[in-house]
PDB file of N, CA and C in Angstrom:
ATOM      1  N   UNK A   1     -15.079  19.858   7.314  1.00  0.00           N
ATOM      2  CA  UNK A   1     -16.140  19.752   6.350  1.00  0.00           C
ATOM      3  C   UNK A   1     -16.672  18.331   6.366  1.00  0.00           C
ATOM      4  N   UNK A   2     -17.691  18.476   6.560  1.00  0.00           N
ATOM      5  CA  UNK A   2     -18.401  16.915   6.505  1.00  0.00           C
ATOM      6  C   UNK A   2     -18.993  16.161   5.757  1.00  0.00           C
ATOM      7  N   UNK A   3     -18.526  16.348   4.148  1.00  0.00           N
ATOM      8  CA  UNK A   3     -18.366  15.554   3.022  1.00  0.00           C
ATOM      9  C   UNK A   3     -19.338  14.232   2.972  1.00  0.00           C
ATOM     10  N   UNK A   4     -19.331  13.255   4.128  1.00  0.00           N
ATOM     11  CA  UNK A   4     -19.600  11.967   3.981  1.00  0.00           C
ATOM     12  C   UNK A   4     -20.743  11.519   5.282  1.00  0.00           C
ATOM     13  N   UNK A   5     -21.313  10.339   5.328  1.00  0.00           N
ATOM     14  CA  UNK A   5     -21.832  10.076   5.990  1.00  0.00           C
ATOM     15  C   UNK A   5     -21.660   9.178   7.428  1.00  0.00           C
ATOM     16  N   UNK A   6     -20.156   9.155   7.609  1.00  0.00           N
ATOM     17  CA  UNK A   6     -19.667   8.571   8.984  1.00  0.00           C
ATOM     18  C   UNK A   6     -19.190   9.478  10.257  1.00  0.00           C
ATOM     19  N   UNK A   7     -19.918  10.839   9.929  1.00  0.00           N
ATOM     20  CA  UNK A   7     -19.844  12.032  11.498  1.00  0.00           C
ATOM     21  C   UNK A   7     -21.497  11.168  12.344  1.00  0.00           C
ATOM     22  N   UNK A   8     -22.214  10.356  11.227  1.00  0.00           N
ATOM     23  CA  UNK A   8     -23.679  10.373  11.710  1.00  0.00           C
ATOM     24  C   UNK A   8     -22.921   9.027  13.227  1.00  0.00           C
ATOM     25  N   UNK A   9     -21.748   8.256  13.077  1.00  0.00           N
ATOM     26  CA  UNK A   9     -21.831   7.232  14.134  1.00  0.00           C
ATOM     27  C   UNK A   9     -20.535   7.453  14.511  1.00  0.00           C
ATOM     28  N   UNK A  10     -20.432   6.723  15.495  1.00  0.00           N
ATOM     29  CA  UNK A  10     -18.840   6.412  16.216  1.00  0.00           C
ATOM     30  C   UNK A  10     -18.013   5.882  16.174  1.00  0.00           C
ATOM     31  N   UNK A  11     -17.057   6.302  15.865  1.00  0.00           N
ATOM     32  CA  UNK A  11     -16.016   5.586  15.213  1.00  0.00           C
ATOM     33  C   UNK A  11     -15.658   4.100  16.577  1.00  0.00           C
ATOM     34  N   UNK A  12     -15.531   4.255  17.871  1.00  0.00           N
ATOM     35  CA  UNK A  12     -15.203   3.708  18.659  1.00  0.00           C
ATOM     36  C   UNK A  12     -16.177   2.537  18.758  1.00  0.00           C
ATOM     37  N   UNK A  13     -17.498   3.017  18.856  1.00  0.00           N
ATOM     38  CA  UNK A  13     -18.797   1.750  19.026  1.00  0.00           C
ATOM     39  C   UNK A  13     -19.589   0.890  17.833  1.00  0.00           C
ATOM     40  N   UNK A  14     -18.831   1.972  17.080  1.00  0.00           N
ATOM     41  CA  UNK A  14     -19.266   1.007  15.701  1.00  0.00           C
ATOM     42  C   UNK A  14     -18.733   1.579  14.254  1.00  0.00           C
ATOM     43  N   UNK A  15     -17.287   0.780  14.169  1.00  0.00           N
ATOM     44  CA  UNK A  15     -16.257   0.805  13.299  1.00  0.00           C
ATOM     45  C   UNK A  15     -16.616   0.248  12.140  1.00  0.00           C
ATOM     46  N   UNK A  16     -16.963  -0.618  11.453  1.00  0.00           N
ATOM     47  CA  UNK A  16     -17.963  -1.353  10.332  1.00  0.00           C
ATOM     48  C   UNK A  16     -18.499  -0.119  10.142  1.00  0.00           C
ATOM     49  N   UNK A  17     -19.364   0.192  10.675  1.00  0.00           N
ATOM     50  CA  UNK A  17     -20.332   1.424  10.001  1.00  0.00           C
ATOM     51  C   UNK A  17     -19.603   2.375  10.038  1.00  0.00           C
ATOM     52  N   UNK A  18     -18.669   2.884  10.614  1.00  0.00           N
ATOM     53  CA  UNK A  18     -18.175   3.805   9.966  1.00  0.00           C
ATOM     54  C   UNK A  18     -16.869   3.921   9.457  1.00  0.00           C
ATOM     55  N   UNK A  19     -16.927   3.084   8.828  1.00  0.00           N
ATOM     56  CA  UNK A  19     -15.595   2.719   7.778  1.00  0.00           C
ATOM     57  C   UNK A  19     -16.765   2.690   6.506  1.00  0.00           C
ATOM     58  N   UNK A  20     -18.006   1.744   6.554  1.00  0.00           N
ATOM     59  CA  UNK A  20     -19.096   1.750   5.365  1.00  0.00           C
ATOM     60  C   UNK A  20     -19.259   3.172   5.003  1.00  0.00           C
ATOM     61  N   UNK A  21     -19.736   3.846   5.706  1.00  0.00           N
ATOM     62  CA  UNK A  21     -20.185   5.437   5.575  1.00  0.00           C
ATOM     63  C   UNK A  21     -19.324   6.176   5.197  1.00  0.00           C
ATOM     64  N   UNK A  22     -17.995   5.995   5.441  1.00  0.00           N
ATOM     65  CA  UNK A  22     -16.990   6.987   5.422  1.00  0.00           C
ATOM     66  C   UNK A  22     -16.266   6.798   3.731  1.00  0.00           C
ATOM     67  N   UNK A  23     -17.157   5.424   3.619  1.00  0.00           N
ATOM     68  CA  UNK A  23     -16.289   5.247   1.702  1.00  0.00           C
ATOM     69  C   UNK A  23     -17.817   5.712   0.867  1.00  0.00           C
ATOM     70  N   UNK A  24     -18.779   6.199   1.495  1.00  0.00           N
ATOM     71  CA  UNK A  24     -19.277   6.899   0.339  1.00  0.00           C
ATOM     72  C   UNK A  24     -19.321   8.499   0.805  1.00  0.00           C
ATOM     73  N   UNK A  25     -18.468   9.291   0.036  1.00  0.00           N
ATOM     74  CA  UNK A  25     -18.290  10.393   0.267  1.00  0.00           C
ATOM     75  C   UNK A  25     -18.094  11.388  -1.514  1.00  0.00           C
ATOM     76  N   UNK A  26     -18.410  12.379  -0.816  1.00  0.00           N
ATOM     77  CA  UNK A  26     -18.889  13.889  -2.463  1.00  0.00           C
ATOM     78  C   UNK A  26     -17.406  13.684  -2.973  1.00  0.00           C
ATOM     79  N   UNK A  27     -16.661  13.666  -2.697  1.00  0.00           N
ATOM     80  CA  UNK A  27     -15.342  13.505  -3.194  1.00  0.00           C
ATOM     81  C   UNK A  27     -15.188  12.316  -4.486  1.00  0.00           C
ATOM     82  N   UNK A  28     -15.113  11.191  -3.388  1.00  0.00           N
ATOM     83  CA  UNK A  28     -14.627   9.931  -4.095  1.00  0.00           C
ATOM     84  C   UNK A  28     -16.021   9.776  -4.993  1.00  0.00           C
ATOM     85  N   UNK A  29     -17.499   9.960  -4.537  1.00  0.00           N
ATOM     86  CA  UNK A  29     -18.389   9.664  -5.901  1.00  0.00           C
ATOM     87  C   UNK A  29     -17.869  10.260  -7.342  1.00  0.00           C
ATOM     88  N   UNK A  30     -17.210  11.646  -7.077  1.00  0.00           N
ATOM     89  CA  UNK A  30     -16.750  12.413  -8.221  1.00  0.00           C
ATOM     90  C   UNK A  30     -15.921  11.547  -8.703  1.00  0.00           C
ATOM     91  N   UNK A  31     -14.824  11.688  -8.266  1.00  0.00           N
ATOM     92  CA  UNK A  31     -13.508  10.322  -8.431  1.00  0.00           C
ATOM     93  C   UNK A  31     -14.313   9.337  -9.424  1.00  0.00           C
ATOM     94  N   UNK A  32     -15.181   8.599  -8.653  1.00  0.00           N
ATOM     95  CA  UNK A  32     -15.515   7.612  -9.270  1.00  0.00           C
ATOM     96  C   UNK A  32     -16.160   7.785 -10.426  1.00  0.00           C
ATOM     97  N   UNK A  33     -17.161   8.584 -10.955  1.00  0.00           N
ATOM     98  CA  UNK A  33     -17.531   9.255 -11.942  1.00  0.00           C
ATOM     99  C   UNK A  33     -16.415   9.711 -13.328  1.00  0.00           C
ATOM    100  N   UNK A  34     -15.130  10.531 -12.502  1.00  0.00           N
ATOM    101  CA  UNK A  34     -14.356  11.048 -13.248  1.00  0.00           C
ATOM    102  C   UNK A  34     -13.550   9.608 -14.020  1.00  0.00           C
ATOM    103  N   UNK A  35     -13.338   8.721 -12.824  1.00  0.00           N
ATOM    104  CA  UNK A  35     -12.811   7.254 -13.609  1.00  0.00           C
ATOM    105  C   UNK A  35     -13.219   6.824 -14.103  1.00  0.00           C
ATOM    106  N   UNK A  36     -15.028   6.767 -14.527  1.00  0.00           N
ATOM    107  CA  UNK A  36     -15.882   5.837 -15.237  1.00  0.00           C
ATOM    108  C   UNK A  36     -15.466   6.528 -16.903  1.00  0.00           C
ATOM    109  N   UNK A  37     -15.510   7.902 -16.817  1.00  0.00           N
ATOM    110  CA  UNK A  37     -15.158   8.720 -18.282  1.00  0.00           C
ATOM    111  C   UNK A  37     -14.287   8.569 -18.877  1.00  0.00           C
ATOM    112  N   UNK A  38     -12.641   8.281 -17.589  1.00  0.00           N
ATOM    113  CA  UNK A  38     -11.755   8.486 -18.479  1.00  0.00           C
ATOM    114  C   UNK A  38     -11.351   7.004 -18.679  1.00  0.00           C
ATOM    115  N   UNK A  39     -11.934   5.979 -17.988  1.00  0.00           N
ATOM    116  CA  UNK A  39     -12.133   4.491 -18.646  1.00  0.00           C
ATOM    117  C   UNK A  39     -12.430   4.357 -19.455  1.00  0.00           C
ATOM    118  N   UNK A  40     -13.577   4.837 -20.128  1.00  0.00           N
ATOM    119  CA  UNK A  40     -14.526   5.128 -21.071  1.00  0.00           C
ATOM    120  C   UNK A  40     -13.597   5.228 -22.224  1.00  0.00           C
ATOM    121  N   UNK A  41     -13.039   6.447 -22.148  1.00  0.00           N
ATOM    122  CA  UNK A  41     -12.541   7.208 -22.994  1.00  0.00           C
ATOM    123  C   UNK A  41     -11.352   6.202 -23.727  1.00  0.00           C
ATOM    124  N   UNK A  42     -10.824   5.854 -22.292  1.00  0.00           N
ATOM    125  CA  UNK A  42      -9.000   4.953 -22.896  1.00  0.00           C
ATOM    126  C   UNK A  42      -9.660   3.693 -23.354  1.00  0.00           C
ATOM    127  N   UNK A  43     -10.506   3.206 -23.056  1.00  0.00           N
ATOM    128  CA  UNK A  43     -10.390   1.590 -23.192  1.00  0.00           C
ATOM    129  C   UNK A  43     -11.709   1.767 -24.605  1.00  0.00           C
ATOM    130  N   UNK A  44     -11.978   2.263 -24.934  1.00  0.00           N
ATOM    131  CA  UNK A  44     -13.121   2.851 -26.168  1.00  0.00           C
ATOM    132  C   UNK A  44     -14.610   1.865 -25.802  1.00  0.00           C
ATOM    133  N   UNK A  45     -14.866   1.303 -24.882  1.00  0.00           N
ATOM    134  CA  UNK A  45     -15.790   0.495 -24.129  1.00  0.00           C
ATOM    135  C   UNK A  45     -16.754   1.972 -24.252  1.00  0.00           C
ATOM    136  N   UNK A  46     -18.140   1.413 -23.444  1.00  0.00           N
ATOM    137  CA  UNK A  46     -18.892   1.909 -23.684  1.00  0.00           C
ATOM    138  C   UNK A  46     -19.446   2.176 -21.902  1.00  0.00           C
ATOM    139  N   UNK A  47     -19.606   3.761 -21.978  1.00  0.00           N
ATOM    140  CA  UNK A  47     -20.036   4.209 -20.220  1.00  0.00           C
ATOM    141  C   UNK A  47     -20.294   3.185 -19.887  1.00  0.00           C
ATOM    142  N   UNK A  48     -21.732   2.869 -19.884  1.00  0.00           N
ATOM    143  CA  UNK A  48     -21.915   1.920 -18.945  1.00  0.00           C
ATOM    144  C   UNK A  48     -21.547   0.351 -18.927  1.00  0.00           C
ATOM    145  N   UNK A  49     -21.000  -0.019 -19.691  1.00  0.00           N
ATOM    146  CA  UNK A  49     -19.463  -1.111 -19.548  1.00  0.00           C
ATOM    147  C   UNK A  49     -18.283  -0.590 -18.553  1.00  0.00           C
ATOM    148  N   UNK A  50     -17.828   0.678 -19.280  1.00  0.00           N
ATOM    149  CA  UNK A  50     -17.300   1.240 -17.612  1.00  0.00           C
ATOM    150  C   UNK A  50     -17.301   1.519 -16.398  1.00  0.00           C
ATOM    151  N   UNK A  51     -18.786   1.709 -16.424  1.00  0.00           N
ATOM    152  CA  UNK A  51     -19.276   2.211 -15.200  1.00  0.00           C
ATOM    153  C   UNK A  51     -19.393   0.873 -14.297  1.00  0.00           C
ATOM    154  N   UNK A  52     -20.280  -0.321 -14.590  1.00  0.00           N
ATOM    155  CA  UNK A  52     -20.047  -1.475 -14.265  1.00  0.00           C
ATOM    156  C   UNK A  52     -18.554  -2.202 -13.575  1.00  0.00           C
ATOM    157  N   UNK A  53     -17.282  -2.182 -14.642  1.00  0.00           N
ATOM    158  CA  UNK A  53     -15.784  -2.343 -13.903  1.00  0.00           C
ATOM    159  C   UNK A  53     -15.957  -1.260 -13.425  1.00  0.00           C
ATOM    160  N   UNK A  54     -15.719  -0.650 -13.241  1.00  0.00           N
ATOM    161  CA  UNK A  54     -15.181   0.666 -12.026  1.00  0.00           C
ATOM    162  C   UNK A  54     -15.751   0.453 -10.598  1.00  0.00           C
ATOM    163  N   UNK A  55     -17.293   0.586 -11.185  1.00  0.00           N
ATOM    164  CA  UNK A  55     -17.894   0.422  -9.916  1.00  0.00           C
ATOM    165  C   UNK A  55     -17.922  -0.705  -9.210  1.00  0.00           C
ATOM    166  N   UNK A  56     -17.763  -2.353  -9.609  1.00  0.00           N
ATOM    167  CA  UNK A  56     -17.701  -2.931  -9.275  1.00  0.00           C
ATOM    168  C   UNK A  56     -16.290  -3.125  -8.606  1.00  0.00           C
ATOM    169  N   UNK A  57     -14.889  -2.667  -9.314  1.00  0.00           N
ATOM    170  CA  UNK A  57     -13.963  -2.762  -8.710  1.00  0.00           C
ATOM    171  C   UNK A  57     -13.771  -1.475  -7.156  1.00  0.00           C
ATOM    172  N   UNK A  58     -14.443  -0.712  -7.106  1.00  0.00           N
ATOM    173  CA  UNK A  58     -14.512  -0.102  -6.139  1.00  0.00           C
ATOM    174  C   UNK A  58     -15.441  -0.837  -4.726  1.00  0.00           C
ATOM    175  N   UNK A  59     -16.914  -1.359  -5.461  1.00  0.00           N
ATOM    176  CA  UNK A  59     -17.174  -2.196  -4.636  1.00  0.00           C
ATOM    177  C   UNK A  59     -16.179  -3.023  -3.776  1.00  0.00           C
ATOM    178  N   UNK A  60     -15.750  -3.549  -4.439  1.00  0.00           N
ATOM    179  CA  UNK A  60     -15.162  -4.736  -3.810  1.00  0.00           C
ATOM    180  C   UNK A  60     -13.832  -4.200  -2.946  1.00  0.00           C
ATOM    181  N   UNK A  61     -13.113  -2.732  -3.205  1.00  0.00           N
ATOM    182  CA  UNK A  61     -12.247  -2.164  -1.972  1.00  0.00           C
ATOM    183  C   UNK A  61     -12.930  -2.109  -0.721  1.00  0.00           C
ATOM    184  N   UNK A  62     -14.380  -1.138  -0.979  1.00  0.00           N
ATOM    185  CA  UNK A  62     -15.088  -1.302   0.317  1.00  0.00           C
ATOM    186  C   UNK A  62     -15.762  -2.548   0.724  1.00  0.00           C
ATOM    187  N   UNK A  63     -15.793  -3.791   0.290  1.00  0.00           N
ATOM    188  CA  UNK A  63     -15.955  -4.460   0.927  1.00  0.00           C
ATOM    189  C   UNK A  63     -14.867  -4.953   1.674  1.00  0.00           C
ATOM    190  N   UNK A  64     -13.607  -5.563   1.067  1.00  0.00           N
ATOM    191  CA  UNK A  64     -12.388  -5.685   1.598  1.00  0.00           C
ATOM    192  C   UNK A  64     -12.350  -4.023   3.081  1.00  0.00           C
ATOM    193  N   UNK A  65     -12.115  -3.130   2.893  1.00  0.00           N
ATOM    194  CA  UNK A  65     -12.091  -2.261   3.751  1.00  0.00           C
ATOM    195  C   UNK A  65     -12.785  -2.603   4.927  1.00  0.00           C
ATOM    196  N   UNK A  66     -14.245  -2.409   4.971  1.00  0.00           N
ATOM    197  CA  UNK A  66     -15.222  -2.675   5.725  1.00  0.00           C
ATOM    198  C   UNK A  66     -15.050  -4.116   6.479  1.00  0.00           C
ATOM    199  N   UNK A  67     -14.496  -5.151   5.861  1.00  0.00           N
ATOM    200  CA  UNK A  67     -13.991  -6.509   6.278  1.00  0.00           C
ATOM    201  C   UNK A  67     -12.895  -6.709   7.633  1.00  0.00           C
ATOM    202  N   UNK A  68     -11.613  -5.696   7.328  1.00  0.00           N
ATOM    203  CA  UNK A  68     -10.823  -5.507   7.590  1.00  0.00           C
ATOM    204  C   UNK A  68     -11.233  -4.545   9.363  1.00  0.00           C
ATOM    205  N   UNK A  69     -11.718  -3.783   8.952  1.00  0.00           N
ATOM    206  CA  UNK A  69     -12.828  -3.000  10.213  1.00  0.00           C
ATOM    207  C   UNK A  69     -13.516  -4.256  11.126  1.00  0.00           C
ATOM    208  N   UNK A  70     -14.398  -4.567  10.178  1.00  0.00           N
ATOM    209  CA  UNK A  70     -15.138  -6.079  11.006  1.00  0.00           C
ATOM    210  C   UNK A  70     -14.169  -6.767  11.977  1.00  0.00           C
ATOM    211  N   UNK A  71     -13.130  -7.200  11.250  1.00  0.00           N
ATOM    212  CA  UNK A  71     -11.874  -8.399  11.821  1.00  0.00           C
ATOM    213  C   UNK A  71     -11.265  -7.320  13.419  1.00  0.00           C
ATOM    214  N   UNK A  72     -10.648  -6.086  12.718  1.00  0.00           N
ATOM    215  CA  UNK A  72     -10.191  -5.283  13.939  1.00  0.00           C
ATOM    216  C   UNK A  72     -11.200  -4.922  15.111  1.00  0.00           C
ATOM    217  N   UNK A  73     -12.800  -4.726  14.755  1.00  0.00           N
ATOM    218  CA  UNK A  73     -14.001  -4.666  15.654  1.00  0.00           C
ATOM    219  C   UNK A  73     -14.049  -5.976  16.670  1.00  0.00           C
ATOM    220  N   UNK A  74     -14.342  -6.953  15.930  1.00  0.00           N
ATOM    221  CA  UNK A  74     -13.712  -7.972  16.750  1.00  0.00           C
ATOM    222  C   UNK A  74     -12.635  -9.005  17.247  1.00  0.00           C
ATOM    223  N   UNK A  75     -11.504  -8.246  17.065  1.00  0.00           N
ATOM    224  CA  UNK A  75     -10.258  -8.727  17.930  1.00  0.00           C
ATOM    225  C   UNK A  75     -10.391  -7.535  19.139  1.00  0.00           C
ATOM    226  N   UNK A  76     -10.781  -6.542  18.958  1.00  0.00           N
ATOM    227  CA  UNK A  76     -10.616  -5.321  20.324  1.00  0.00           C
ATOM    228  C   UNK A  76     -11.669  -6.532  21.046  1.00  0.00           C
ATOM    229  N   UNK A  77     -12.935  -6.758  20.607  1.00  0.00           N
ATOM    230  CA  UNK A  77     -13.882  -7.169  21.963  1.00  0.00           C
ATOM    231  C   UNK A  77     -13.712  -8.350  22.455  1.00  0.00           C
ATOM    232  N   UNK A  78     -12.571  -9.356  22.119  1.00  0.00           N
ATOM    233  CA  UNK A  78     -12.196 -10.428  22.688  1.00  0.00           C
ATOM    234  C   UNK A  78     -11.088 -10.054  24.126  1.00  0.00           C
TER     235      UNK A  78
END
């Protein structure tokens, strides 16, 4: 099932992009959605105060992720 948007490139010729593509997927948006509510809910903050940490702390996995791709992309081409 092809959920996400990293079937569109190659994993081999271009790892960055599809490590980027592959963290926005129907799944984890839900996830992320479902965490913004029940943040919401526990911390008595307000959605979009939640939505903001959440999303921003997710940001910043896929950037770390995508980073990590970058570094391994180029140690293979040395």
């Amino acid at each position: 099932m092809r959920s996400n948007l990293a079937f569109t490139v190659d994993m081999k010729t271009q790892p960055v992009l599809f490590s980027l593509f592959g963290s926005f997927d129907v799944f984890t948006i839900w996830t992320v959605v479902l965490m913004i509510i029940g943040f919401a809910a526990l911390s008595r903050f307000s959605k979009a105060k939640s939505a903001a940490i959440v999303v921003s702390i997710w940001a910043v996995v896929i950037f770390i992720k995508v980073g990590f791709a970058a570094i391994g992309a180029a140690r293979m081409r040395k």
